[in-house]
N, C-alpha and C. Protein backbone atom coordinates (compact mmCIF):
# COMPACT_ATOMS: atom_id res chain seq x y z
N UNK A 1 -9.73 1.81 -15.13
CA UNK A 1 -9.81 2.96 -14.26
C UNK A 1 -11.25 3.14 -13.80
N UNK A 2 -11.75 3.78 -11.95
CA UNK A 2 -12.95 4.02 -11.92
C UNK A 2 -13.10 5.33 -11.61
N UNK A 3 -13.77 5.67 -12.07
CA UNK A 3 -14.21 7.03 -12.08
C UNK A 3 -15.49 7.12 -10.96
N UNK A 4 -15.39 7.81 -9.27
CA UNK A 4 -16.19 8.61 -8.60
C UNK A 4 -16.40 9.32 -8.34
N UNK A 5 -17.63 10.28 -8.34
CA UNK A 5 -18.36 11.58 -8.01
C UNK A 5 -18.58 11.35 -6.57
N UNK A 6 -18.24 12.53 -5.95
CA UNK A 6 -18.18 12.77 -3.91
C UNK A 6 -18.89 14.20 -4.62
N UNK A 7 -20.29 13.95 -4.23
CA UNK A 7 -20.81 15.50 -3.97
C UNK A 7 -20.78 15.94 -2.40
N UNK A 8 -20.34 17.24 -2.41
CA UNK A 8 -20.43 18.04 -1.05
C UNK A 8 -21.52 17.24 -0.16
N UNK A 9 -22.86 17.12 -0.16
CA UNK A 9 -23.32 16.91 0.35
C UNK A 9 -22.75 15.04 0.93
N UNK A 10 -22.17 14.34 0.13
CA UNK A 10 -21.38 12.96 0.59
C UNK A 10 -20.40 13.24 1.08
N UNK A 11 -19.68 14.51 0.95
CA UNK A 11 -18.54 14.50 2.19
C UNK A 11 -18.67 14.71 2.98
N UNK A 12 -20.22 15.38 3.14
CA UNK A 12 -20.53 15.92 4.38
C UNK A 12 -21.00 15.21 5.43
N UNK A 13 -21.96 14.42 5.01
CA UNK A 13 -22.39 13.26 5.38
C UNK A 13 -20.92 11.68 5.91
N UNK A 14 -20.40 11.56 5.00
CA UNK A 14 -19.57 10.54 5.05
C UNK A 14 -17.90 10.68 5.34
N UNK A 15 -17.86 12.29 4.81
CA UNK A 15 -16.30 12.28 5.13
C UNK A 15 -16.00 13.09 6.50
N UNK A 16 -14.63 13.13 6.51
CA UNK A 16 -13.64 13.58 7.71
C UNK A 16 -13.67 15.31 7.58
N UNK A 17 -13.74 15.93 6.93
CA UNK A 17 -13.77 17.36 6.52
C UNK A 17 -14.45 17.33 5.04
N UNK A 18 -14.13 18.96 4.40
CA UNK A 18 -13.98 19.34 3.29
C UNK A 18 -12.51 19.83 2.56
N UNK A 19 -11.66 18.96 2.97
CA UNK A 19 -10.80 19.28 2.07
C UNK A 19 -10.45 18.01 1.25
N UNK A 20 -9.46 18.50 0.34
CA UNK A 20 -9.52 17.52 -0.72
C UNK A 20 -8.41 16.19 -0.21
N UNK A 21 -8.11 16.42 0.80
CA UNK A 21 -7.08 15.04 1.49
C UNK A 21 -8.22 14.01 2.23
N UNK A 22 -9.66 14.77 2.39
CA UNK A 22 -10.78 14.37 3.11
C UNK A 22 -11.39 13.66 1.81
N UNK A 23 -11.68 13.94 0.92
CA UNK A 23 -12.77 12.96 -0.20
C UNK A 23 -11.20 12.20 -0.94
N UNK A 24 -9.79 12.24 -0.83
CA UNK A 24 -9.47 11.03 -1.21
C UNK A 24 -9.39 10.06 0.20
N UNK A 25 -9.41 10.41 1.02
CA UNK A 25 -9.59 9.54 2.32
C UNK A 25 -10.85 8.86 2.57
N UNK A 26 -12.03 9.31 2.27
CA UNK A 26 -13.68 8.72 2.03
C UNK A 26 -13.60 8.02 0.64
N UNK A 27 -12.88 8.23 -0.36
CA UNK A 27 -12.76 7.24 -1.66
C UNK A 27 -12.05 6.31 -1.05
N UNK A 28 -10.93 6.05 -0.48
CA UNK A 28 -10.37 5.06 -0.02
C UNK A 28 -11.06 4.23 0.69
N UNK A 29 -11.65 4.66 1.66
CA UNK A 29 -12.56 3.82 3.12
C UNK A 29 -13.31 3.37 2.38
N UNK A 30 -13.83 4.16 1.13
CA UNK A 30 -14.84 3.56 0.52
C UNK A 30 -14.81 2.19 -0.12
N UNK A 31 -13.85 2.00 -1.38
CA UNK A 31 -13.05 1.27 -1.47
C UNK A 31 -12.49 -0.03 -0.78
N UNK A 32 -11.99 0.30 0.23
CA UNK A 32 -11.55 -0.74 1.04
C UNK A 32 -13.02 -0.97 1.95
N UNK A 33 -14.27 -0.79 1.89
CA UNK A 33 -14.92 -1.13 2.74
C UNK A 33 -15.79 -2.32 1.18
N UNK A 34 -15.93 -1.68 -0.10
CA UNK A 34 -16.07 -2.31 -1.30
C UNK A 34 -15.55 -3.76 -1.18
N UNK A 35 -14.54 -3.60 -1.31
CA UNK A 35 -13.42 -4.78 -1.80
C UNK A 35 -13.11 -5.87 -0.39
N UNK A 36 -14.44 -6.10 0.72
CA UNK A 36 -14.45 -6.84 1.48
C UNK A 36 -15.63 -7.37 1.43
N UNK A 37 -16.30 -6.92 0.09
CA UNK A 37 -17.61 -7.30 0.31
C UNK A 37 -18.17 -7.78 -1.09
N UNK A 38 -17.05 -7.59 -2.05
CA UNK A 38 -16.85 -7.83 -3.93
C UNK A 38 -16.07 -8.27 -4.46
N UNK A 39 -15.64 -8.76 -5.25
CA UNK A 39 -14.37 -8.71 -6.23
C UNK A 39 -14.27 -7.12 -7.13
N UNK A 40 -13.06 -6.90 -7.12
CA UNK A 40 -12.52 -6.08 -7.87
C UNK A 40 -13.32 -5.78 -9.17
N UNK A 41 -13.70 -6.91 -9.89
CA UNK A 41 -14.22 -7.15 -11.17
C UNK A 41 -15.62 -6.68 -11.23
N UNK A 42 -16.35 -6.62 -10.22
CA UNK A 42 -17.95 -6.34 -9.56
C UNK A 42 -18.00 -5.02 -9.33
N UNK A 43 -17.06 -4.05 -9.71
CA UNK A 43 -17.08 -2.78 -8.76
C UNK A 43 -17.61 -1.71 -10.35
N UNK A 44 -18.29 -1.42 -10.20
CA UNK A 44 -18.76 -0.18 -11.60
C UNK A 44 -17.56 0.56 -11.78
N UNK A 45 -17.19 0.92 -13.19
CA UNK A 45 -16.28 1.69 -13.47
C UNK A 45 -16.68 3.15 -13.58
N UNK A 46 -17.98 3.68 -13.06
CA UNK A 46 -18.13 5.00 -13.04
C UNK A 46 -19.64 4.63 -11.95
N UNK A 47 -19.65 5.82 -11.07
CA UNK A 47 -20.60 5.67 -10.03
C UNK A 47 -20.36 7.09 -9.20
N UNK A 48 -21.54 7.01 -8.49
CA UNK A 48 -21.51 8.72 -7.36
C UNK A 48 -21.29 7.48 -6.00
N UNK A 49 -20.77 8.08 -5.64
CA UNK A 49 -20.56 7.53 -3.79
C UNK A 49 -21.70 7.11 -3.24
N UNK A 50 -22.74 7.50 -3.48
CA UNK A 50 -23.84 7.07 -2.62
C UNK A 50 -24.57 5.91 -3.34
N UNK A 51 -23.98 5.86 -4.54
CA UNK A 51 -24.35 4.32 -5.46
C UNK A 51 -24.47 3.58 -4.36
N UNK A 52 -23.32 3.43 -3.50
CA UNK A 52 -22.71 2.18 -2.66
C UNK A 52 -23.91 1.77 -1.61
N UNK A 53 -24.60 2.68 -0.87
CA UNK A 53 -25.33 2.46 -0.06
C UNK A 53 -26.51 2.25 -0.73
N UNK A 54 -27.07 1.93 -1.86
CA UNK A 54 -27.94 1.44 -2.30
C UNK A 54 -28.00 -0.21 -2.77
N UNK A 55 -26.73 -0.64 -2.71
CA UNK A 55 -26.15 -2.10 -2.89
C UNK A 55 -25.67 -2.37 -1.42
N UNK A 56 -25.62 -2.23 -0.80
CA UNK A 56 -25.08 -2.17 0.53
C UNK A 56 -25.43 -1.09 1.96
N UNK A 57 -26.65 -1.50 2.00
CA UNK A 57 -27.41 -0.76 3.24
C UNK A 57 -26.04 -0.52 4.53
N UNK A 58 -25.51 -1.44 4.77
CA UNK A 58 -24.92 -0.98 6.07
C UNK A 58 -23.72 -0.31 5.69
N UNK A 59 -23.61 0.37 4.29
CA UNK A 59 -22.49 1.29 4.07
C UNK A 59 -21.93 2.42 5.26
N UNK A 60 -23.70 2.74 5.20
CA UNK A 60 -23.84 4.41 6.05
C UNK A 60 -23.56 4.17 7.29
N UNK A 61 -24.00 2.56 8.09
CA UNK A 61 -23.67 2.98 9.20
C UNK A 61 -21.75 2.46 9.23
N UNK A 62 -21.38 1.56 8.30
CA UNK A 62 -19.79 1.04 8.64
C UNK A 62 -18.70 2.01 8.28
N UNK A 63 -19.24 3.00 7.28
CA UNK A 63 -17.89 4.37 6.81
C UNK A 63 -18.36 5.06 7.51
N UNK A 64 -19.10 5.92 8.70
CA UNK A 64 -18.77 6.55 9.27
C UNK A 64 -17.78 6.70 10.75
């Protein structure tokens, strides 16, 4: 199982709204933008959302 933290300020930035159908929809994109660029096995089992754009600069500009 992985466990991610979406602080307000990452949904705000990265997601579709603030509701909660909005940060599982930015976990997903997230995810599927992950798993084109990793193996499954490579992915941290606990992380904040913005982990990603520190391993992957063009996060910020490809999930929005």
């Amino acid at each position: 199982m992985v466990k991610v933290t979406v602080s307000a300020a990452e949904l705000a930035r990265w997601g579709r709204g603030d509701q909660l159908g909005n940060v599982e929809d930015l976990v997903e994109r997230s995810f599927e933008f992950l798993l084109l660029r990793e193996p499954p096995s490579s992915i941290l089992r606990r992380f904040e959302l913005s982990t990603i754009q520190r391993y992957f600069p063009d996060y910020d500009r490809e999930i929005r």
